[in-house]
PDB file of N, CA and C in Angstrom:
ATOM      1  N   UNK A   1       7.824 -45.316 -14.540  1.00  0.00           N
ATOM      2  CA  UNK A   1       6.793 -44.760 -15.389  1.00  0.00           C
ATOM      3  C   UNK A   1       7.230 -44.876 -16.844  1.00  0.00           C
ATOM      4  N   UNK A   2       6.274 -45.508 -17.874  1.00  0.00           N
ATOM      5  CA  UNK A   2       6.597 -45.542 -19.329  1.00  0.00           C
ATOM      6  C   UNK A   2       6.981 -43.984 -19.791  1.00  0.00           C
ATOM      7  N   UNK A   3       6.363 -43.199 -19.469  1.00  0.00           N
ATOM      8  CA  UNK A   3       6.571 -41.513 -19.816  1.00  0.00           C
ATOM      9  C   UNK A   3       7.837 -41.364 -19.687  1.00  0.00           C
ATOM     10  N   UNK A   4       7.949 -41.346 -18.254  1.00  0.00           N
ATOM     11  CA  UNK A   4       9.458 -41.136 -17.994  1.00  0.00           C
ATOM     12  C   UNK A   4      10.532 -41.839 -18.951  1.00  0.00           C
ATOM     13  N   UNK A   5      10.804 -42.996 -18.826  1.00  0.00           N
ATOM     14  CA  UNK A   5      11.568 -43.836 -19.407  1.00  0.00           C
ATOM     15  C   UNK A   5      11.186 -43.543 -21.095  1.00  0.00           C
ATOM     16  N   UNK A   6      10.382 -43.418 -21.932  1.00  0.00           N
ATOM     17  CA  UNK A   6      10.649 -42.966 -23.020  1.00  0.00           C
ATOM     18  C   UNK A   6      11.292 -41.528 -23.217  1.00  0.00           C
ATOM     19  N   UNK A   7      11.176 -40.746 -22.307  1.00  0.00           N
ATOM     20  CA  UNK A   7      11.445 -39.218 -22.342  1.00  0.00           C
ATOM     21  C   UNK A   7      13.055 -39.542 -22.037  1.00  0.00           C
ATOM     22  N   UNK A   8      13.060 -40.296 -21.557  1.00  0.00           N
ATOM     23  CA  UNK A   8      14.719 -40.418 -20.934  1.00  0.00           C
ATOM     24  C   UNK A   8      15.243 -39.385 -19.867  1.00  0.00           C
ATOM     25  N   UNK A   9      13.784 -39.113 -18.497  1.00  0.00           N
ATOM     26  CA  UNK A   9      13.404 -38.394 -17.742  1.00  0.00           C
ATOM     27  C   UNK A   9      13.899 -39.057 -16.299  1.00  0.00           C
ATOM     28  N   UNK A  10      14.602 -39.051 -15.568  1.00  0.00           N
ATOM     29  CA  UNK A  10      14.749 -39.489 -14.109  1.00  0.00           C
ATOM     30  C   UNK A  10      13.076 -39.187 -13.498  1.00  0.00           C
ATOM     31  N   UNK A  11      13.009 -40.406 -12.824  1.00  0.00           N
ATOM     32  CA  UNK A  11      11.079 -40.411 -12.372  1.00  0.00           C
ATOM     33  C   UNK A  11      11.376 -39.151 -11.237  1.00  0.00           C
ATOM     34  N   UNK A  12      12.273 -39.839 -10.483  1.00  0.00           N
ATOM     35  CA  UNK A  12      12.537 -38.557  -9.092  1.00  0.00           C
ATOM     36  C   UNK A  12      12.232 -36.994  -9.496  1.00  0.00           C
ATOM     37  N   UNK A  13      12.901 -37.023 -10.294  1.00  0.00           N
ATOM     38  CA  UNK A  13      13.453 -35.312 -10.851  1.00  0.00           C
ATOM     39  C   UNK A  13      11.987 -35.225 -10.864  1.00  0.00           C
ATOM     40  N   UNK A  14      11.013 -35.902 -12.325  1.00  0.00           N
ATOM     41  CA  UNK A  14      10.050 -35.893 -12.872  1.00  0.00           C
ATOM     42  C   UNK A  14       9.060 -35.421 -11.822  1.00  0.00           C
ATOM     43  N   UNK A  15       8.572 -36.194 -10.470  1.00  0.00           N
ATOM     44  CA  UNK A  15       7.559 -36.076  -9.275  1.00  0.00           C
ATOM     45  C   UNK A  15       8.419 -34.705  -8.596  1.00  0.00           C
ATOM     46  N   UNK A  16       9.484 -34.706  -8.531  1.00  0.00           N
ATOM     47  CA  UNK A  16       9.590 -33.360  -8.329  1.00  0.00           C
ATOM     48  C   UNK A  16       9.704 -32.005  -8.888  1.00  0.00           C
ATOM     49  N   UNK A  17       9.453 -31.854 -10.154  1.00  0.00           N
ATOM     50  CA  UNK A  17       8.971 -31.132 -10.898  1.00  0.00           C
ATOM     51  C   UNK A  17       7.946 -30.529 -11.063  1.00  0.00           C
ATOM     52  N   UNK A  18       6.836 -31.956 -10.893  1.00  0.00           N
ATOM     53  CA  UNK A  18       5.447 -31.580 -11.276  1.00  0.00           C
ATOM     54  C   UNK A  18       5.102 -30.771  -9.262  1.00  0.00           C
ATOM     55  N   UNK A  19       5.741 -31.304  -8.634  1.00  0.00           N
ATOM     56  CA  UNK A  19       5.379 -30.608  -7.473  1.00  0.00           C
ATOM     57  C   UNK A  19       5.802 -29.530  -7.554  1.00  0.00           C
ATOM     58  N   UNK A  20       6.443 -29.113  -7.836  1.00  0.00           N
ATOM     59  CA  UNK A  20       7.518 -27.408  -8.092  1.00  0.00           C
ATOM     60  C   UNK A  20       6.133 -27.007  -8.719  1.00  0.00           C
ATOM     61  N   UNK A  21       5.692 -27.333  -9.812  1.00  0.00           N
ATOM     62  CA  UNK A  21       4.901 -26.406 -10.945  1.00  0.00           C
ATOM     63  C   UNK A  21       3.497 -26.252 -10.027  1.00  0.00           C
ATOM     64  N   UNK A  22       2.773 -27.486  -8.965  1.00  0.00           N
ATOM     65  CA  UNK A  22       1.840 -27.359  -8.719  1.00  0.00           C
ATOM     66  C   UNK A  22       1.835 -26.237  -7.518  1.00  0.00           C
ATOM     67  N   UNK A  23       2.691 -26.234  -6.634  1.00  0.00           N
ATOM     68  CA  UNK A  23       3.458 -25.261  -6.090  1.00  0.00           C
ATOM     69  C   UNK A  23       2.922 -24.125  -6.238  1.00  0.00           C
ATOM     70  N   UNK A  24       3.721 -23.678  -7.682  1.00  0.00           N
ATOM     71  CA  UNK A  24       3.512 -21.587  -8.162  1.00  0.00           C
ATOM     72  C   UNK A  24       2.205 -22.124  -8.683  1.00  0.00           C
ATOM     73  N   UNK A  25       1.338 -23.083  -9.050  1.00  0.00           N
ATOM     74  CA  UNK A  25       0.299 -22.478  -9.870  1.00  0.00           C
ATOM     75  C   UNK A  25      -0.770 -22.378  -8.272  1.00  0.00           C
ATOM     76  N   UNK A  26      -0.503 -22.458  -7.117  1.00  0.00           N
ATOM     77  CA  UNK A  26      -1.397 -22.519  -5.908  1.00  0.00           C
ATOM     78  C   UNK A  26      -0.940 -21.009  -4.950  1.00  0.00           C
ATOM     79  N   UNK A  27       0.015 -20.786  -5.352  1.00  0.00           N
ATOM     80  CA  UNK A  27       0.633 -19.862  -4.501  1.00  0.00           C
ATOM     81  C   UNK A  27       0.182 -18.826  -4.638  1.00  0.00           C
ATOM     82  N   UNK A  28       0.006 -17.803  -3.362  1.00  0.00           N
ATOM     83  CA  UNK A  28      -0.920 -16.352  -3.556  1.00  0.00           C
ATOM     84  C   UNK A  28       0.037 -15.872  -4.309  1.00  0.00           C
ATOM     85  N   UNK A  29      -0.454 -14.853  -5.117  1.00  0.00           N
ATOM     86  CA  UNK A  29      -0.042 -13.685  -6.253  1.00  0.00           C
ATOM     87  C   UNK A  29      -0.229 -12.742  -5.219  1.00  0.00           C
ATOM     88  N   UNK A  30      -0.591 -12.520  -4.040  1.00  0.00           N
ATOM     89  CA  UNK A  30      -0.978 -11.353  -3.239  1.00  0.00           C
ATOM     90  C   UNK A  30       0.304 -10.734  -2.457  1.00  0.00           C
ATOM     91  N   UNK A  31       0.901  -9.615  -2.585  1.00  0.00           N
ATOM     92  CA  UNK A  31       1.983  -8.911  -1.596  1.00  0.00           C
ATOM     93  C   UNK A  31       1.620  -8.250  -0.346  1.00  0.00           C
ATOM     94  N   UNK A  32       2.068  -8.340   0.608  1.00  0.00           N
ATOM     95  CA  UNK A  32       1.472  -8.072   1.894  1.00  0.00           C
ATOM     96  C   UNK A  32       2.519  -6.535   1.519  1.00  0.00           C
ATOM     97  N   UNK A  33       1.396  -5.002   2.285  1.00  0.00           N
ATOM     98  CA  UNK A  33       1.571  -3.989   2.289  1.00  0.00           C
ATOM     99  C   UNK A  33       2.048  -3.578   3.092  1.00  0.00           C
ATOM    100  N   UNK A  34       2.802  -2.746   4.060  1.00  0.00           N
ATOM    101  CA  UNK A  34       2.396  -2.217   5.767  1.00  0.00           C
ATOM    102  C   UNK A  34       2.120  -0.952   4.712  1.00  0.00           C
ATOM    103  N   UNK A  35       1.081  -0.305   5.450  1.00  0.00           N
ATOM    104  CA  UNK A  35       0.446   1.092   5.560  1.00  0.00           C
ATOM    105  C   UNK A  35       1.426   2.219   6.700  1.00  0.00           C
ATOM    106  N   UNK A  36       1.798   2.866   5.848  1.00  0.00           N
ATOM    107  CA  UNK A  36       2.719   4.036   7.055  1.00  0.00           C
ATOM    108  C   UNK A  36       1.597   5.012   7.689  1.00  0.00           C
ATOM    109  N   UNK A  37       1.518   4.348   9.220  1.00  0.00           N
ATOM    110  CA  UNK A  37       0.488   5.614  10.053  1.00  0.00           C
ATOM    111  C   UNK A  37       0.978   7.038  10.139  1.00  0.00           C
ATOM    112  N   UNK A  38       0.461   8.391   9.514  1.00  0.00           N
ATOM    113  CA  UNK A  38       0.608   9.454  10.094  1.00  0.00           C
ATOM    114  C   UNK A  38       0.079   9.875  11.062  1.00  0.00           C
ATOM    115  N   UNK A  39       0.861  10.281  12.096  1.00  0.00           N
ATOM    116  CA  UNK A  39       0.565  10.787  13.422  1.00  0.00           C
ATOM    117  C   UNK A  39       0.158  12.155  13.258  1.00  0.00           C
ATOM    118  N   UNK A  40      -1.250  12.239  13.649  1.00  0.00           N
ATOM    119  CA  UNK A  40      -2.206  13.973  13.123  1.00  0.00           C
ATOM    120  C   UNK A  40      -2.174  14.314  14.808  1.00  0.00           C
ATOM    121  N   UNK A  41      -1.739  15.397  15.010  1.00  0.00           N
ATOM    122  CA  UNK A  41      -1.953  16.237  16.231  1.00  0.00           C
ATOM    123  C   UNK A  41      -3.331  17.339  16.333  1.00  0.00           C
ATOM    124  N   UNK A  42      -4.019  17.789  16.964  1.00  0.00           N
ATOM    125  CA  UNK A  42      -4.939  18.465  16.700  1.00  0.00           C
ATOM    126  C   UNK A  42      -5.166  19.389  18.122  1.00  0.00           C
ATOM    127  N   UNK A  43      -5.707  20.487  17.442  1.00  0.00           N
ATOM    128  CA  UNK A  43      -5.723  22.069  18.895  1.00  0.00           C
ATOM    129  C   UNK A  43      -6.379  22.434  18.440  1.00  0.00           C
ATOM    130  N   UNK A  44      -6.968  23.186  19.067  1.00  0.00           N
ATOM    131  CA  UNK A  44      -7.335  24.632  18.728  1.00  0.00           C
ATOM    132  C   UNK A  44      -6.886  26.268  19.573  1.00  0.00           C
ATOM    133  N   UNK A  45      -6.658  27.218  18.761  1.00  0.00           N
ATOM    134  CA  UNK A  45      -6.379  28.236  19.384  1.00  0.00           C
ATOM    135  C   UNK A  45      -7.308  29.804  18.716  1.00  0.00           C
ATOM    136  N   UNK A  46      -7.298  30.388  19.604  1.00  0.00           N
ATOM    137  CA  UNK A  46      -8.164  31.520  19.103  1.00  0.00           C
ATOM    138  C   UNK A  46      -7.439  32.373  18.459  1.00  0.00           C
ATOM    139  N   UNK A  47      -7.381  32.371  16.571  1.00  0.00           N
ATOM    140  CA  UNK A  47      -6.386  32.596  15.961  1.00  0.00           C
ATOM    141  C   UNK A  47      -7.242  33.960  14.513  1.00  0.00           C
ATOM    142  N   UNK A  48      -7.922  34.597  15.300  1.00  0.00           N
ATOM    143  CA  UNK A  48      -8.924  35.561  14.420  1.00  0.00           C
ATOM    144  C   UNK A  48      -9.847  34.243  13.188  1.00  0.00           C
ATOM    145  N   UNK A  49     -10.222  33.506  13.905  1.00  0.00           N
ATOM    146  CA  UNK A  49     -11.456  32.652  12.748  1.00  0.00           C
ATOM    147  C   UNK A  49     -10.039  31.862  11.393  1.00  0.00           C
ATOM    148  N   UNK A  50      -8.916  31.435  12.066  1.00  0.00           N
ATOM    149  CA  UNK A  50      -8.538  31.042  10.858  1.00  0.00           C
ATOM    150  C   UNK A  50      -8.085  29.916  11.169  1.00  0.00           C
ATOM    151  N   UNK A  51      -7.979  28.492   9.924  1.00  0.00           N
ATOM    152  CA  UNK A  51      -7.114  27.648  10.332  1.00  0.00           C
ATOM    153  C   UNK A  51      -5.738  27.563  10.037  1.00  0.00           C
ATOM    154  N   UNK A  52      -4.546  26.584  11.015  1.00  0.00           N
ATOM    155  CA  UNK A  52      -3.634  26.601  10.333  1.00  0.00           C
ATOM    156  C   UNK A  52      -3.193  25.345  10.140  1.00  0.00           C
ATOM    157  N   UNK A  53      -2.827  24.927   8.988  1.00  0.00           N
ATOM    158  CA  UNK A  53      -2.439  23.503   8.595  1.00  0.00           C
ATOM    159  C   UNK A  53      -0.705  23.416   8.424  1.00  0.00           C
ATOM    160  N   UNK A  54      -0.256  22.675   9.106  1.00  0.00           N
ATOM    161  CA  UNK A  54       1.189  22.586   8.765  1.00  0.00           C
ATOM    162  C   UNK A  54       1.538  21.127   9.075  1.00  0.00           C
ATOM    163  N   UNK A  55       2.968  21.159   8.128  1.00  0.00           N
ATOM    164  CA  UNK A  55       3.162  20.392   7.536  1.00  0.00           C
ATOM    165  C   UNK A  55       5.129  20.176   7.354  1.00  0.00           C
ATOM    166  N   UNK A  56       5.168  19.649   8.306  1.00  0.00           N
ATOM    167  CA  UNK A  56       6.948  20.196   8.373  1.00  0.00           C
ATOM    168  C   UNK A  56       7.061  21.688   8.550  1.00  0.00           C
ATOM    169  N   UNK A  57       7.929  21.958   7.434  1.00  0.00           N
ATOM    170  CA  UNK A  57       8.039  23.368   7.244  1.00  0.00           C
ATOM    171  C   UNK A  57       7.401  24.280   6.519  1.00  0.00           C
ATOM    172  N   UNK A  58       6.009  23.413   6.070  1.00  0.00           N
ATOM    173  CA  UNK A  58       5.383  24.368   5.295  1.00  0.00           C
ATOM    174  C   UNK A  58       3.897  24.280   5.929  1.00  0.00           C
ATOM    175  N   UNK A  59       3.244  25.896   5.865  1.00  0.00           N
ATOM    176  CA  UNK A  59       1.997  26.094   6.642  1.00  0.00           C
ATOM    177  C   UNK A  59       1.483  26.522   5.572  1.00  0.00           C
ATOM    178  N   UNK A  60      -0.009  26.367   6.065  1.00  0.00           N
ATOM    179  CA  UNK A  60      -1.167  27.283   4.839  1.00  0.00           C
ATOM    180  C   UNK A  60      -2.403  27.248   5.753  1.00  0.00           C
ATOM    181  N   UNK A  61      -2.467  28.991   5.983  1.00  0.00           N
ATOM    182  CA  UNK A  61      -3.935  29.338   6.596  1.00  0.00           C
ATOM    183  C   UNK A  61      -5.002  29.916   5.482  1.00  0.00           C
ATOM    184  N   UNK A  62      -6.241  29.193   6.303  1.00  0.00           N
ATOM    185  CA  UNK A  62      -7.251  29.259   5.644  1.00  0.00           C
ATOM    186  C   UNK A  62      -8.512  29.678   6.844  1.00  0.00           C
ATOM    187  N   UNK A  63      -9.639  30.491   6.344  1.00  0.00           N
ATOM    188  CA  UNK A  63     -10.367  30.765   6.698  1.00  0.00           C
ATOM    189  C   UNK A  63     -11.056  29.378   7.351  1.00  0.00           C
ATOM    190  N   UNK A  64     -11.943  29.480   8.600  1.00  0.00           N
ATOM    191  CA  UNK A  64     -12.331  28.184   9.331  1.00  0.00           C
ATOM    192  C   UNK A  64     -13.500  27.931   8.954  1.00  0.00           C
ATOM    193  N   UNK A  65     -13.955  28.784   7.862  1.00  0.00           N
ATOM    194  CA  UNK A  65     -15.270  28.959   7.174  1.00  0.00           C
ATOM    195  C   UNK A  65     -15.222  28.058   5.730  1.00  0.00           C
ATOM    196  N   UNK A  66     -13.952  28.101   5.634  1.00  0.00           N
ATOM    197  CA  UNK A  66     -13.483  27.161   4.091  1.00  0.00           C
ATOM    198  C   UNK A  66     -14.282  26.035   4.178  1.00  0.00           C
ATOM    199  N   UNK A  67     -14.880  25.082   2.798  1.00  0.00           N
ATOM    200  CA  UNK A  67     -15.203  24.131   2.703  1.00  0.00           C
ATOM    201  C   UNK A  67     -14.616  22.918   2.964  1.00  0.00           C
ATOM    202  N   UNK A  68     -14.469  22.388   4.102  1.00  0.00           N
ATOM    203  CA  UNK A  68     -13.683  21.463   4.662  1.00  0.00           C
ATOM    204  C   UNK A  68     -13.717  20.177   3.889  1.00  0.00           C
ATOM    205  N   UNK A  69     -14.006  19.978   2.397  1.00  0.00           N
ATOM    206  CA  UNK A  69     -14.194  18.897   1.319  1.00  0.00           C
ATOM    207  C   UNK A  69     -12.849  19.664   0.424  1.00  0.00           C
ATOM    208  N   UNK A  70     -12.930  20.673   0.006  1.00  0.00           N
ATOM    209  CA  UNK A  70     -11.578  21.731  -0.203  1.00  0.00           C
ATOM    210  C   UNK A  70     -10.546  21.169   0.359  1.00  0.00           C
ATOM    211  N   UNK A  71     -10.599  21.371   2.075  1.00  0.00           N
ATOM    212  CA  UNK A  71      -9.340  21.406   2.748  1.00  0.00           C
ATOM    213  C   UNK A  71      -8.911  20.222   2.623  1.00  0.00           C
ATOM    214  N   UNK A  72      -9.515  18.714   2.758  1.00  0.00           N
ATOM    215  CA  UNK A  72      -9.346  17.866   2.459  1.00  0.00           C
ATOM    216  C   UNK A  72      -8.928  16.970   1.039  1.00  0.00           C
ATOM    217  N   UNK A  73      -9.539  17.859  -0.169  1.00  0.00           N
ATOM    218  CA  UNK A  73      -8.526  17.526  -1.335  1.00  0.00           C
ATOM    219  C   UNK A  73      -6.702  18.312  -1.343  1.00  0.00           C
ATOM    220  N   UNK A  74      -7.200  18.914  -0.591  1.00  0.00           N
ATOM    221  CA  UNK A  74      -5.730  19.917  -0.555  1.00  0.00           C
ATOM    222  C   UNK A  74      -4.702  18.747   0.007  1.00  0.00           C
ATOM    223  N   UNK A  75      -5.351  18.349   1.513  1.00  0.00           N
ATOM    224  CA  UNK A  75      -4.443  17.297   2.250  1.00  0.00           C
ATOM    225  C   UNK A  75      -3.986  16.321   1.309  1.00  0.00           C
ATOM    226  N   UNK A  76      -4.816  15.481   0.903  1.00  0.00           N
ATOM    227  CA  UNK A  76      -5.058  14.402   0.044  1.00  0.00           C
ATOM    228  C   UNK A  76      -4.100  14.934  -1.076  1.00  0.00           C
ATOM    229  N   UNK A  77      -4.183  15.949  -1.777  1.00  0.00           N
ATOM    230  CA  UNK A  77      -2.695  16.394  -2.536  1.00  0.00           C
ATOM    231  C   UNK A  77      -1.517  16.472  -2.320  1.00  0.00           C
ATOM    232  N   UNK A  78      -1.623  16.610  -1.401  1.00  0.00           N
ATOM    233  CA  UNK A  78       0.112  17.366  -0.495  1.00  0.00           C
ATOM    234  C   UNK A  78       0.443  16.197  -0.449  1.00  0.00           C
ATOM    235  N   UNK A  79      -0.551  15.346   0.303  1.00  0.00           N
ATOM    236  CA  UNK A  79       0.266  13.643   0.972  1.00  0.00           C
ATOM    237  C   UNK A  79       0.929  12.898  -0.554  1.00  0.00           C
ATOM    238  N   UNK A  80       0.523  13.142  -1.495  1.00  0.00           N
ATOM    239  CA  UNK A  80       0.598  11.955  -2.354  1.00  0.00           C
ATOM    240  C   UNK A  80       2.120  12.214  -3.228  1.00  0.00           C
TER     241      UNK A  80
END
């Protein structure tokens, strides 16, 4: 190649270069995630109308009357 040879470029190197570059400019930008499943257990017990949410070592009862959009930002807090 005239390019090459004026650049004072080895052609080899050169075709393998431009393949290197075409390479990363094709390659996903995307990182594969795994998602960690929490394992939710669920009962019920006749506990005077209340729920109980626990969480390791920490519990929090709430009335079973609570707005369960509530209880759910609560979860959604704790987890994060």
């Amino acid at each position: 190649m005239e390019f090459c040879r004026q650049q004072q470029i080895n052609v080899q190197t050169y075709y393998t270069r431009r393949r290197d570059i075409r390479l990363q400019r094709t390659s996903s930008k995307f990182v594969q995630v795994k998602r960690e499943v929490t394992k939710v257990e669920s009962y019920t017990e006749e506990t005077n109308s209340e729920l109980l949410l626990q969480l390791g070592n920490a519990q929090l009862t709430v009335p079973t009357n609570t707005n369960p959009h509530w209880v759910a930002t609560v979860m959604k807090a704790l987890a994060e």
